[in-house]
C-alpha atoms as a PDB file:
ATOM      1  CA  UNK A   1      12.975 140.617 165.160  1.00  0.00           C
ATOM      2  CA  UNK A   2      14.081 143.402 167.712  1.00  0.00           C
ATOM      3  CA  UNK A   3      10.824 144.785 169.529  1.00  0.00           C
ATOM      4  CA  UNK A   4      10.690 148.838 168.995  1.00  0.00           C
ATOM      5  CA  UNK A   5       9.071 150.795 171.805  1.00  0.00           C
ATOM      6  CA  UNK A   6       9.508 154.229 172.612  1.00  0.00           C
ATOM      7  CA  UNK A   7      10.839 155.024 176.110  1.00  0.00           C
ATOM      8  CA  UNK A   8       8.120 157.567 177.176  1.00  0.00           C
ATOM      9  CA  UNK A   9       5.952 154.316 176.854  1.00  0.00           C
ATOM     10  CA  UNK A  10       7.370 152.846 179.808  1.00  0.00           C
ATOM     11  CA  UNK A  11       6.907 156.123 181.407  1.00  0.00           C
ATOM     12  CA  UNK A  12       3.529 155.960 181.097  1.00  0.00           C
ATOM     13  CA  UNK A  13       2.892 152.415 181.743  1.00  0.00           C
ATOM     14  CA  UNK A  14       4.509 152.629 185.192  1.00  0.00           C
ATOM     15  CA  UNK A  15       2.439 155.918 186.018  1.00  0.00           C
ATOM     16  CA  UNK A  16      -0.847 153.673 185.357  1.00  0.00           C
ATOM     17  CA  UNK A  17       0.763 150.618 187.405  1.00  0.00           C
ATOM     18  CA  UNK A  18       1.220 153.172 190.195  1.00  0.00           C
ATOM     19  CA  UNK A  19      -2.098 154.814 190.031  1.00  0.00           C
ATOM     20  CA  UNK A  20      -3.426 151.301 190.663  1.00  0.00           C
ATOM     21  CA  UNK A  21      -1.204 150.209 193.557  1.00  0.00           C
ATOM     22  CA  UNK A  22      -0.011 153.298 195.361  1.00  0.00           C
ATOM     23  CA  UNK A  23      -2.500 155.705 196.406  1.00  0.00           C
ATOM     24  CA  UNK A  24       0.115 157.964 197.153  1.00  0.00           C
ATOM     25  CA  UNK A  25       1.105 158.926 193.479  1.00  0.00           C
ATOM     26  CA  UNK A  26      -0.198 161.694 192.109  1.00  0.00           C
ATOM     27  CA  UNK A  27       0.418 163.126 188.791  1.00  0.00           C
ATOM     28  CA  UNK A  28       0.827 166.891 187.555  1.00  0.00           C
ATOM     29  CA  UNK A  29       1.414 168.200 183.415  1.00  0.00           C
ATOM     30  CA  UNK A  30       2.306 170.917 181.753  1.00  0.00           C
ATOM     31  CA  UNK A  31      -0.070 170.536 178.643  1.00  0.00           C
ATOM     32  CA  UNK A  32       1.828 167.941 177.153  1.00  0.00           C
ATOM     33  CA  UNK A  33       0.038 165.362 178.667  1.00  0.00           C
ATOM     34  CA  UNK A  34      -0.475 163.098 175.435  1.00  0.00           C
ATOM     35  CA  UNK A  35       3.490 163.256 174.624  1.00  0.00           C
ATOM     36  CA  UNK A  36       4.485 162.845 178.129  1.00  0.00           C
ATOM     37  CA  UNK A  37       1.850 159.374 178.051  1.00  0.00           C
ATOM     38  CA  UNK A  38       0.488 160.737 181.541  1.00  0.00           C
ATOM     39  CA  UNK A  39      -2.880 161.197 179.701  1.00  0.00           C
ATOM     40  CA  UNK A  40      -2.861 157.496 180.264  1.00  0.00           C
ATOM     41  CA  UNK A  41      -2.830 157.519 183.919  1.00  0.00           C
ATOM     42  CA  UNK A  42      -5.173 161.197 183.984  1.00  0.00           C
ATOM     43  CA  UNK A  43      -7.615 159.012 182.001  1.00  0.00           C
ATOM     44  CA  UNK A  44      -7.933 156.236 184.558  1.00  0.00           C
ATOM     45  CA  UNK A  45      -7.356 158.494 187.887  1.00  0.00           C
ATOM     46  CA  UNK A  46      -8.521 162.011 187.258  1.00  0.00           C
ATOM     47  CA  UNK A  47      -8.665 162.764 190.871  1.00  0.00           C
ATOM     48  CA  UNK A  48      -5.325 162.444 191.245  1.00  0.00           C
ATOM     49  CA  UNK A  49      -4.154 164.243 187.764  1.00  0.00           C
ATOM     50  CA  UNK A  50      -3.303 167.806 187.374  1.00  0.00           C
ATOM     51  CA  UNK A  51      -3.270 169.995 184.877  1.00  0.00           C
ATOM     52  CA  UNK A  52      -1.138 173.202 185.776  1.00  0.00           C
ATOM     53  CA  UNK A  53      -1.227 174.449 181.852  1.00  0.00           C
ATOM     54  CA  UNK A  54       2.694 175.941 180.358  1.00  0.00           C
ATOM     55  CA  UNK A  55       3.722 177.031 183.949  1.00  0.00           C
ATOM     56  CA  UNK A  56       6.474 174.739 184.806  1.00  0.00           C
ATOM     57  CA  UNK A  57       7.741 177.053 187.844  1.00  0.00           C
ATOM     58  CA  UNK A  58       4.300 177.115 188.941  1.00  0.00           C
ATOM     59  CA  UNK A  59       3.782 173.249 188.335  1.00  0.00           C
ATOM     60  CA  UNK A  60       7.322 172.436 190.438  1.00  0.00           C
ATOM     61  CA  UNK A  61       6.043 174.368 193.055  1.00  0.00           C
ATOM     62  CA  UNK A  62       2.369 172.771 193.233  1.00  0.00           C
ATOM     63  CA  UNK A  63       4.143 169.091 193.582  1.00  0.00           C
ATOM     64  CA  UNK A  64       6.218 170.853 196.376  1.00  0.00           C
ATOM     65  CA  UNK A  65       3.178 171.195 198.170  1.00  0.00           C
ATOM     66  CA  UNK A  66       1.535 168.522 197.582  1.00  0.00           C
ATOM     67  CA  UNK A  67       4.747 165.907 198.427  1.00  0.00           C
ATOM     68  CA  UNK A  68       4.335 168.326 202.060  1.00  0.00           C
ATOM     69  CA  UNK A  69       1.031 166.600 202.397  1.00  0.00           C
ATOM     70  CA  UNK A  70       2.406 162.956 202.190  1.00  0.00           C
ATOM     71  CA  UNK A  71       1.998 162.622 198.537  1.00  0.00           C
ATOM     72  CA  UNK A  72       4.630 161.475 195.333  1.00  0.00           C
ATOM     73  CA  UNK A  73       4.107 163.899 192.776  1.00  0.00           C
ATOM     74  CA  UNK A  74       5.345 163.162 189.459  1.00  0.00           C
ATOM     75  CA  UNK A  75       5.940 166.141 187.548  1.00  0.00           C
ATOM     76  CA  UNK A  76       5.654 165.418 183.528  1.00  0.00           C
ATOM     77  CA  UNK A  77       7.398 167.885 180.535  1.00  0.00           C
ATOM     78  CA  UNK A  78       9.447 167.936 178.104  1.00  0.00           C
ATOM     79  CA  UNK A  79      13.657 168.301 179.864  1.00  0.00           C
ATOM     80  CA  UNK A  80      14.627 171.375 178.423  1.00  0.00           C
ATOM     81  CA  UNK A  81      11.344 172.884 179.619  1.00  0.00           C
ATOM     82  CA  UNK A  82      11.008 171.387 183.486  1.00  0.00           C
ATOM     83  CA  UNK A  83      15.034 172.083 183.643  1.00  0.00           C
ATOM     84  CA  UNK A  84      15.537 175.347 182.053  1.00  0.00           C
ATOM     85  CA  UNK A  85      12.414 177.127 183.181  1.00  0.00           C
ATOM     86  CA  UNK A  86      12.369 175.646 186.664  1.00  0.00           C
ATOM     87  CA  UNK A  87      15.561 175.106 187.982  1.00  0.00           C
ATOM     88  CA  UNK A  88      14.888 177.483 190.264  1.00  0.00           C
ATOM     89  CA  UNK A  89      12.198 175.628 191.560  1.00  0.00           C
ATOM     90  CA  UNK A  90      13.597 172.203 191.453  1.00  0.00           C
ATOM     91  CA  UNK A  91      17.012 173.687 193.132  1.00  0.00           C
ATOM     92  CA  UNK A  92      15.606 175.810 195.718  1.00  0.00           C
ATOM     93  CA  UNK A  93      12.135 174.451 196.413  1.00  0.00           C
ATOM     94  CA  UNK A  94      12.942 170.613 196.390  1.00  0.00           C
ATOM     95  CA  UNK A  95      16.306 169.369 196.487  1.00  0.00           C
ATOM     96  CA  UNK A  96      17.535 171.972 199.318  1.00  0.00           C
ATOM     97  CA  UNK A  97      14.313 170.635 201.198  1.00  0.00           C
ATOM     98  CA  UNK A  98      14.618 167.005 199.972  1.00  0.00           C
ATOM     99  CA  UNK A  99      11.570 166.885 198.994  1.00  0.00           C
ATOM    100  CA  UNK A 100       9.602 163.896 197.496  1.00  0.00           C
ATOM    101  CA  UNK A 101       9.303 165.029 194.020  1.00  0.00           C
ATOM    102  CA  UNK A 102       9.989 162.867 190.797  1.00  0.00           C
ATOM    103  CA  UNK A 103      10.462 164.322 187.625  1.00  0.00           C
ATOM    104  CA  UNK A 104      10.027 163.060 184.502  1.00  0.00           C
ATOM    105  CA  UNK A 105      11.915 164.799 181.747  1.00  0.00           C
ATOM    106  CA  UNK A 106      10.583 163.891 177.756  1.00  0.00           C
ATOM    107  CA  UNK A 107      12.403 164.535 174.817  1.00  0.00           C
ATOM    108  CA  UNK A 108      16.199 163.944 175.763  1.00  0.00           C
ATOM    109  CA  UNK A 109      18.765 164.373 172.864  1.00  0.00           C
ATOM    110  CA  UNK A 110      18.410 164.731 168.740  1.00  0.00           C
ATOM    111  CA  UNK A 111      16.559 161.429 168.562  1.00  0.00           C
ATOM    112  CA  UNK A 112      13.528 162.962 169.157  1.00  0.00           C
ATOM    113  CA  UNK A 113      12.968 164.059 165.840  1.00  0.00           C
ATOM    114  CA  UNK A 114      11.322 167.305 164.122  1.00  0.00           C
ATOM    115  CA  UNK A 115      10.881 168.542 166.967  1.00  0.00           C
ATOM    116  CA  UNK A 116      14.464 170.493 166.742  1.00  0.00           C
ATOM    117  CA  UNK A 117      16.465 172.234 169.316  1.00  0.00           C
ATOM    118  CA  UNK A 118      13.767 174.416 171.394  1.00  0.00           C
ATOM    119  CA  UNK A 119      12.712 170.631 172.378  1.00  0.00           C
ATOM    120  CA  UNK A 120      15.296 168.437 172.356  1.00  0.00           C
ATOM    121  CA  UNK A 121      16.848 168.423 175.694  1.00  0.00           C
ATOM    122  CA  UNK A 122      20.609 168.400 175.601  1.00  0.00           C
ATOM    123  CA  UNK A 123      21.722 169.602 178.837  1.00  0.00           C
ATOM    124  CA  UNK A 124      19.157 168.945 181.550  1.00  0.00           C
ATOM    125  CA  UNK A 125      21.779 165.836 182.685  1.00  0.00           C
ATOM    126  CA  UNK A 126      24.278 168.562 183.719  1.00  0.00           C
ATOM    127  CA  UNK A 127      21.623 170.435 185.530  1.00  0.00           C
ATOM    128  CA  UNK A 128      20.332 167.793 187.701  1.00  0.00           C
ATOM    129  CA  UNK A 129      23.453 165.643 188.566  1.00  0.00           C
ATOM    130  CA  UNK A 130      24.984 169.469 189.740  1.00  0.00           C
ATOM    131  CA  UNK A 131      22.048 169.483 192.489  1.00  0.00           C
ATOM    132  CA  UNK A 132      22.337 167.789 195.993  1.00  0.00           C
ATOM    133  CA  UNK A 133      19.931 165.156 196.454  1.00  0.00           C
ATOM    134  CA  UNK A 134      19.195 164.724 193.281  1.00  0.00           C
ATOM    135  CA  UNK A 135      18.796 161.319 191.517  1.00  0.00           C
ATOM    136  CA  UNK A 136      19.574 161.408 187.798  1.00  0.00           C
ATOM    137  CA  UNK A 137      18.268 158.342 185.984  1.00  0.00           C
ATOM    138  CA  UNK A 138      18.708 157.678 181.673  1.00  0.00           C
ATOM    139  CA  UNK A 139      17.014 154.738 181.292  1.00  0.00           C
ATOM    140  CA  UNK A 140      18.664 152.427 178.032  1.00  0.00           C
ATOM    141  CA  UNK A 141      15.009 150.898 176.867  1.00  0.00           C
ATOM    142  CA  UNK A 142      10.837 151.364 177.176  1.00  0.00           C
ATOM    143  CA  UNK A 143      10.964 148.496 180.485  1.00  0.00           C
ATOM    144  CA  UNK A 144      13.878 150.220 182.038  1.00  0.00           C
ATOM    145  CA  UNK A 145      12.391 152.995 181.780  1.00  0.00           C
ATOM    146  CA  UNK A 146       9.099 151.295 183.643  1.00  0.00           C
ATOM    147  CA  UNK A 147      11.296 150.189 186.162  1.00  0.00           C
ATOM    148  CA  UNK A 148      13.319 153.659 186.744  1.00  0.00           C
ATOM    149  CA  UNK A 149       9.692 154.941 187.045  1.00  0.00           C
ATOM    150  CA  UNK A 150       8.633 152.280 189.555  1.00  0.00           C
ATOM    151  CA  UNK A 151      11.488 152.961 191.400  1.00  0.00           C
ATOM    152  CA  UNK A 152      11.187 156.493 191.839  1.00  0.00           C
ATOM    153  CA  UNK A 153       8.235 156.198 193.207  1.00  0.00           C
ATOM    154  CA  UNK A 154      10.131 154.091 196.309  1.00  0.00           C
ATOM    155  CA  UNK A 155      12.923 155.989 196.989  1.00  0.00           C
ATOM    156  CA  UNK A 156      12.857 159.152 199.243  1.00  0.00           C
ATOM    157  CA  UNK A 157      13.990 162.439 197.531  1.00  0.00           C
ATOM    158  CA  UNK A 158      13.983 164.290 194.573  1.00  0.00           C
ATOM    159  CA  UNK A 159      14.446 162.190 191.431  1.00  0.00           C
ATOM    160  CA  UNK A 160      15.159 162.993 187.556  1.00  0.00           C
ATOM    161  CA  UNK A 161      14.260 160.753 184.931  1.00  0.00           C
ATOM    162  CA  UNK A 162      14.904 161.270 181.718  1.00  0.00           C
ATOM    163  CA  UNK A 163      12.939 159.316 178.438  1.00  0.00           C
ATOM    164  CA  UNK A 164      12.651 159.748 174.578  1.00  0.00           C
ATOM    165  CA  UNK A 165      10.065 160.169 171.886  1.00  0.00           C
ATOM    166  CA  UNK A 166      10.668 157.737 168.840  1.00  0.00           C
ATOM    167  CA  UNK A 167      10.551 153.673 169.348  1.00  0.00           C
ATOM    168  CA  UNK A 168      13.694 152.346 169.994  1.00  0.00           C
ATOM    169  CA  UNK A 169      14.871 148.825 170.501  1.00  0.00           C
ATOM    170  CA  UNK A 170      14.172 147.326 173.725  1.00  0.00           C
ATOM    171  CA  UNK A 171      17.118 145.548 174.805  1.00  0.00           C
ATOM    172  CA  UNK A 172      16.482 144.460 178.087  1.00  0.00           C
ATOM    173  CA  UNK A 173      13.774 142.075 179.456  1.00  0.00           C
ATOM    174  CA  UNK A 174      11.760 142.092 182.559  1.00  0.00           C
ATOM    175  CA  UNK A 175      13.710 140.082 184.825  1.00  0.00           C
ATOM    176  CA  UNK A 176      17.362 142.271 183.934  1.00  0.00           C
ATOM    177  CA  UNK A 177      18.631 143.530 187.046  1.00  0.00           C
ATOM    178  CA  UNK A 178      18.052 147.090 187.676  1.00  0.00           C
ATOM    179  CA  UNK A 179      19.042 148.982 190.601  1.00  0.00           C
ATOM    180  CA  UNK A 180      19.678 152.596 191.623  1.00  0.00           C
ATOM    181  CA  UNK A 181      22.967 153.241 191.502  1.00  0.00           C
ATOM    182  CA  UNK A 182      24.053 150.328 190.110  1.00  0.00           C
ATOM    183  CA  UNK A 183      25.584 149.826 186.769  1.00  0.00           C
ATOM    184  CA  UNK A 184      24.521 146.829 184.149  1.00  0.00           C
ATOM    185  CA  UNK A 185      27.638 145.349 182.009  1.00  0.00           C
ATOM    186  CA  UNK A 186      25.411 143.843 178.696  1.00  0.00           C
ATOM    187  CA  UNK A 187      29.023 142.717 177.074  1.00  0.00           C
ATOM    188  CA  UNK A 188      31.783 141.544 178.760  1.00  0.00           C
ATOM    189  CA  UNK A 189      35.067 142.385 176.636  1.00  0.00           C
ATOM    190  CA  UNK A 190      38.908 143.219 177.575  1.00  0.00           C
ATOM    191  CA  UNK A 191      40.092 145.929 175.238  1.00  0.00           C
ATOM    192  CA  UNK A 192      38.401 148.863 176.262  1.00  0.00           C
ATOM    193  CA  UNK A 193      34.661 149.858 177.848  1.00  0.00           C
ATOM    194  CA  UNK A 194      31.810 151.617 176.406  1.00  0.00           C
ATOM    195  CA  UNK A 195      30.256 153.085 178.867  1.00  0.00           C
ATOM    196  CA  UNK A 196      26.765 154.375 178.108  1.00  0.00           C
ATOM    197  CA  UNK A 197      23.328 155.736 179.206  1.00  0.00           C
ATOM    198  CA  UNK A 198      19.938 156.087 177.556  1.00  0.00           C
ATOM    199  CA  UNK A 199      19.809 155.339 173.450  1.00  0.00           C
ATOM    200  CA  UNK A 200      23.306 155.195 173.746  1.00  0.00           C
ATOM    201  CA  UNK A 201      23.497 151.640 174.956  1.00  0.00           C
ATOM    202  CA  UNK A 202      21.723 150.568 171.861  1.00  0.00           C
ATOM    203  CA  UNK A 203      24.642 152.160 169.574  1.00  0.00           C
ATOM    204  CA  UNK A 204      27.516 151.112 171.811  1.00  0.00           C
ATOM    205  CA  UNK A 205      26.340 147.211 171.487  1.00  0.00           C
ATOM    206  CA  UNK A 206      26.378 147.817 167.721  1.00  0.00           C
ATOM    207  CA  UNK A 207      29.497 149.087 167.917  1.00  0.00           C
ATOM    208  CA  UNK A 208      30.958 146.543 170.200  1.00  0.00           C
ATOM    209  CA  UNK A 209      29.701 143.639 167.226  1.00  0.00           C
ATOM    210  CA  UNK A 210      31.628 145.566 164.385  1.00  0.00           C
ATOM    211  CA  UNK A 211      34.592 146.057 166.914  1.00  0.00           C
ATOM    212  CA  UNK A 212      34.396 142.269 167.212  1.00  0.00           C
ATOM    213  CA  UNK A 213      35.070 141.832 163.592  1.00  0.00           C
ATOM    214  CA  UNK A 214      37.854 143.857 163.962  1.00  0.00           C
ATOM    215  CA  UNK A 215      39.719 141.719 166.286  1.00  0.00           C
ATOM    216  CA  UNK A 216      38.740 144.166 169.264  1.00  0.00           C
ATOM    217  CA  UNK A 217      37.027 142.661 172.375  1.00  0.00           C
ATOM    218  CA  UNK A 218      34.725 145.659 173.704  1.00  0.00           C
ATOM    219  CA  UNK A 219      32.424 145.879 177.134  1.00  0.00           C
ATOM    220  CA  UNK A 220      29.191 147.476 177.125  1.00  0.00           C
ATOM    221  CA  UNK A 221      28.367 149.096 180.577  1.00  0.00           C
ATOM    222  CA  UNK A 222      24.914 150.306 181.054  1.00  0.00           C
ATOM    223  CA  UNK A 223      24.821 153.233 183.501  1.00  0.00           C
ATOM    224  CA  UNK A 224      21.626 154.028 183.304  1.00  0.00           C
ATOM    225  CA  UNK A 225      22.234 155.880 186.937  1.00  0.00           C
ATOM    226  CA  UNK A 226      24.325 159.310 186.499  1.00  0.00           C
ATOM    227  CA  UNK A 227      24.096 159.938 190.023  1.00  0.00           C
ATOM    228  CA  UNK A 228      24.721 158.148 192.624  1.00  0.00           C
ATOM    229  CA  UNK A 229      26.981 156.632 189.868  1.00  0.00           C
ATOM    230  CA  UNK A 230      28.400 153.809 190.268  1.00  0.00           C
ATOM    231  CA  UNK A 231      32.171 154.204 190.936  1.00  0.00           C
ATOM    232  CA  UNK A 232      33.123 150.407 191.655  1.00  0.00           C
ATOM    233  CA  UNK A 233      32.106 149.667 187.350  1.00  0.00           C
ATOM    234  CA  UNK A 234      34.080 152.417 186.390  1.00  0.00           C
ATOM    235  CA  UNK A 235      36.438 151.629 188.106  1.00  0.00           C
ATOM    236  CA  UNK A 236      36.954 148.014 187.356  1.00  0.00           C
ATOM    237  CA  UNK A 237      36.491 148.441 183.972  1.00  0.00           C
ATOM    238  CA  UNK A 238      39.852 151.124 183.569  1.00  0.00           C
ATOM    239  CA  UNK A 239      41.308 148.292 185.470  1.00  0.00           C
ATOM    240  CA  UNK A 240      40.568 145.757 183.313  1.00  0.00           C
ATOM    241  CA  UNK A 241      40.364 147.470 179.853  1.00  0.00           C
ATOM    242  CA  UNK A 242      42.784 150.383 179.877  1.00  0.00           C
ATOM    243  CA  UNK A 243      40.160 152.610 177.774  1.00  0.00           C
ATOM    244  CA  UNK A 244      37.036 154.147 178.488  1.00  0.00           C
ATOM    245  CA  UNK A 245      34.364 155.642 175.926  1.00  0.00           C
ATOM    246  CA  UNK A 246      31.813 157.523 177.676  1.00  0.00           C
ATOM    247  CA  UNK A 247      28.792 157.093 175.210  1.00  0.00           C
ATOM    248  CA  UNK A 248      25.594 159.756 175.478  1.00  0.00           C
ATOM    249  CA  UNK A 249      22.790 161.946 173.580  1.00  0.00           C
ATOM    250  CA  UNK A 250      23.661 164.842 175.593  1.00  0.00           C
ATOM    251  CA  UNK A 251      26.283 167.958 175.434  1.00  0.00           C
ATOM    252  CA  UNK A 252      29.234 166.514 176.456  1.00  0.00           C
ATOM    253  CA  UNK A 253      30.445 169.684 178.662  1.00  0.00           C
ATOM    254  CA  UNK A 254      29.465 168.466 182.319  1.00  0.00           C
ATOM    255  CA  UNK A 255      27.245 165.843 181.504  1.00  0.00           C
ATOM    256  CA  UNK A 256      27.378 161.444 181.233  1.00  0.00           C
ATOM    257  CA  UNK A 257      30.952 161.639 180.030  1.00  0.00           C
ATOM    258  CA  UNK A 258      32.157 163.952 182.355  1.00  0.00           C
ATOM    259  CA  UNK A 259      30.287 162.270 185.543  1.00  0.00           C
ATOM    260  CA  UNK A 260      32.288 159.376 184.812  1.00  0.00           C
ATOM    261  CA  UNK A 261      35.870 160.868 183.744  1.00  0.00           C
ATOM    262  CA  UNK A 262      35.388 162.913 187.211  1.00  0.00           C
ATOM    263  CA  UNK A 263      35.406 159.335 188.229  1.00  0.00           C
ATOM    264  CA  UNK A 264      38.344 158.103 186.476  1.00  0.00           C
ATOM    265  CA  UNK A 265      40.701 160.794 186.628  1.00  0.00           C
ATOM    266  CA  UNK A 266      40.725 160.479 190.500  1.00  0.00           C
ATOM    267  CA  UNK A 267      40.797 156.503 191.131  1.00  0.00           C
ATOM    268  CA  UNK A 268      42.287 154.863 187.840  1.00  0.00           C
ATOM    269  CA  UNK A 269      43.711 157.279 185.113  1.00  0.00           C
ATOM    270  CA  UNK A 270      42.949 155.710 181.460  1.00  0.00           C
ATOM    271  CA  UNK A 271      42.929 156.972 177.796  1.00  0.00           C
ATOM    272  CA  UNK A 272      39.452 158.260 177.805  1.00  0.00           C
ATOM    273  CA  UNK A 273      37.367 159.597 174.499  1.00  0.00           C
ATOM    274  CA  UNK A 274      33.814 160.973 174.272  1.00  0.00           C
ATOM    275  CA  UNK A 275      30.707 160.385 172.011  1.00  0.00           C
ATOM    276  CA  UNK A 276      28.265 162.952 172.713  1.00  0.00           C
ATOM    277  CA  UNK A 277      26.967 166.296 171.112  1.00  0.00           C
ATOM    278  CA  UNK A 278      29.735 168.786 170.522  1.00  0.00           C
ATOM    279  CA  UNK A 279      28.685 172.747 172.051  1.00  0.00           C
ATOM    280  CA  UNK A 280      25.959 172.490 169.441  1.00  0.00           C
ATOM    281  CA  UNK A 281      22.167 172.974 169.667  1.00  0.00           C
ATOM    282  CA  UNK A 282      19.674 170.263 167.942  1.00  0.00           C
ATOM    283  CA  UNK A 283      18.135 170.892 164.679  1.00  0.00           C
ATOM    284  CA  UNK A 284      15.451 169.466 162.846  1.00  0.00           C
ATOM    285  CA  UNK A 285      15.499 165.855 161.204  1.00  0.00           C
ATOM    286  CA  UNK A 286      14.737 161.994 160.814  1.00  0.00           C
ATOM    287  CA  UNK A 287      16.039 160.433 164.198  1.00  0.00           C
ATOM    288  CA  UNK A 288      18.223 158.492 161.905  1.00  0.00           C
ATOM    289  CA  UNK A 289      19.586 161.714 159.850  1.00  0.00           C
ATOM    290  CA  UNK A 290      20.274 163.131 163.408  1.00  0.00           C
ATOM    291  CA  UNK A 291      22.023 160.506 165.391  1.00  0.00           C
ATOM    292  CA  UNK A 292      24.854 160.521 161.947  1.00  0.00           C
ATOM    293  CA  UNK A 293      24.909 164.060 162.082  1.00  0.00           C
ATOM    294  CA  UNK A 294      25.642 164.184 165.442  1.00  0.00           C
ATOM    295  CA  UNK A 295      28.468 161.544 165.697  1.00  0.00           C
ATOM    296  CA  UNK A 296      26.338 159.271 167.855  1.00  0.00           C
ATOM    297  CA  UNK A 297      25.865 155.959 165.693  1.00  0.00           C
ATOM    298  CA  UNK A 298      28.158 152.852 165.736  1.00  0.00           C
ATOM    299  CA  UNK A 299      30.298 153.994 163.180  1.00  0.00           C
ATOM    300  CA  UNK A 300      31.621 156.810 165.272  1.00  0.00           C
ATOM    301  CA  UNK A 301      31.883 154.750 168.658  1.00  0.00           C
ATOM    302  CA  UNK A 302      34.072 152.221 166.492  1.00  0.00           C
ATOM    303  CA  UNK A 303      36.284 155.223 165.340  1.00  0.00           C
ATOM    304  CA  UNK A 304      36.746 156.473 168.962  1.00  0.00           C
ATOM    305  CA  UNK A 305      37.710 152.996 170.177  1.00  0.00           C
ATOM    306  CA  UNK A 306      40.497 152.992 167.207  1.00  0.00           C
ATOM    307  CA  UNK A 307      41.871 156.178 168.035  1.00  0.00           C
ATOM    308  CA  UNK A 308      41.926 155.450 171.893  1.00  0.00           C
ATOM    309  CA  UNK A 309      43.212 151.874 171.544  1.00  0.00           C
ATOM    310  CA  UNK A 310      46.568 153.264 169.279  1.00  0.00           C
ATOM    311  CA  UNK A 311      46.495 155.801 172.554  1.00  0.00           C
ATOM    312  CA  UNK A 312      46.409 153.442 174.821  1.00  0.00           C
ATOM    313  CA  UNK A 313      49.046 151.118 172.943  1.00  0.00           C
ATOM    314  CA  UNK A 314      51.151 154.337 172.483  1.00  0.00           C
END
């Protein structure tokens, strides 16, 4: 049976793994400290927690400071909040600086929940891949997720990682490659690519079994890093496959799907499609009733691949 384990799990795992083994690493919230799982790591090092309240300009700013004085802040909040009400911050402040600030974004896409659209991030991916220096990171499972957050805490600069609410499958093990900037291909297939990030990878394997059955031989990419995306994958696989679906829980205007169509429109030219939410905000629901009502499940990845395979054959 398929383990289930939410993504802001690993999140909070790696925070605790850090506390222990980097002295470094410091952690700031924005009273959502429980959701975010850095009550875990406040718990066990409340020296180095903070607890800045709902001030997320305020909260950017402190972790500013703080990475002036040699320290990694990670700054903890739900996407929509950290991006929307501190871009400024995060624009200005860090990445024109290149500062040592990691962010970790909670709540990405509809699969969240109840929670509906003041909380479900849906855009944040377009904010941070526009900004220079920043790393964008959408982790596919709870230990990817552990390992983005490890990883952050190595590499110099700003970095954005984004992680869900609900328990989803974990499809990866501990000893799958992962590397910034460096895309994972879970399926190997010749027909066309699905090319996905975050829950996304999940769906696009289902998809790629039913596919199967069809008489259709599908690759899953993982590409868990938006930026610096990997532009050697993409481009192998429109080589290769001839079609691209760019699969992601996020507005599709500027964000996963167009990060890697900016990517195949100037190398290799293919029949693209995209699954992703369509200029519409989140609403309230089952993650379940959500992910069908937003086009994101199997099902729909299956009918993309149709229509862009008679395109592509056309």
């Amino acid at each position: 049976m398929t383990e289930m384990k939410a993504t802001r799990d690993g999140y909070g795992e790696a925070l605790v793994e850090l506390g222990k083994t980097n002295p470094k690493v410091v952690v700031l919230g924005a009273d959502l400290t429980d959701s975010t799982r850095t009550l875990w790591f406040a718990e066990k090092f409340p020296d180095r927690f903070f607890e800045i309240g709902i001030a997320e300009q305020d909260m950017l700013n402190t972790a500013a400071g703080l990475s002036l004085t040699g320290k990694i802040p990670f700054v903890s909040t739900y996407g929509v909040f950290v991006a929307g009400r501190a871009w400024d911050q995060i624009r200005t402040t860090i990445c024109y600086a290149n500062l040592n600030v990691k962010i970790g974004g909670a709540h990405g896409g509809v699969s969240v929940g109840p929670d509906g659209a003041t909380h479900q991030a849906l855009e944040e991916i377009t904010l941070m891949r526009v900004l220079p220096n920043m790393k964008v990171i959408v982790p596919c499972d709870a230990i990817e997720t552990y390992k983005a957050t490890m990883l952050a805490a190595e590499i110099k600069g700003p970095a954005y990682i984004r992680f869900g609410r609900e328990k989803i499958p974990v499809i990866t093990k501990k000893d799958t490659p992962f590397k910034l900037g460096k895309a994972a291909t879970f399926r190997e297939g010749k027909d066309v690519s699905l090319i996905a990030c975050g829950y996304m990878v999940c769906e696009s394997l289902k998809a790629a079994e039913k596919l199967e059955k069809k008489g259709v031989s599908a690759r899953v990419i993982n590409l868990h890093t938006v930026k610096p995306i990997d532009k050697e994958a993409i481009i192998k696989a429109a080589k290769e496959t001839g079609a691209i679906i760019a699969c992601e829980e996020h507005q599709i205007m500027g964000g996963f799907g167009s990060a890697v169509a900016e990517v195949v429109v100037e190398n290799y030219p293919v029949p693209m499609r995209f699954i992703g939410i369509q200029d519409r905000f989140g609403e309230s629901g089952t993650p379940e009733e959500l992910i069908k009502e937003f086009n994101l499940d199997s099902n729909d990845i299956v009918k993309a691949a149709e229509e862009v395979l008679e395109h592509k054959h056309g």
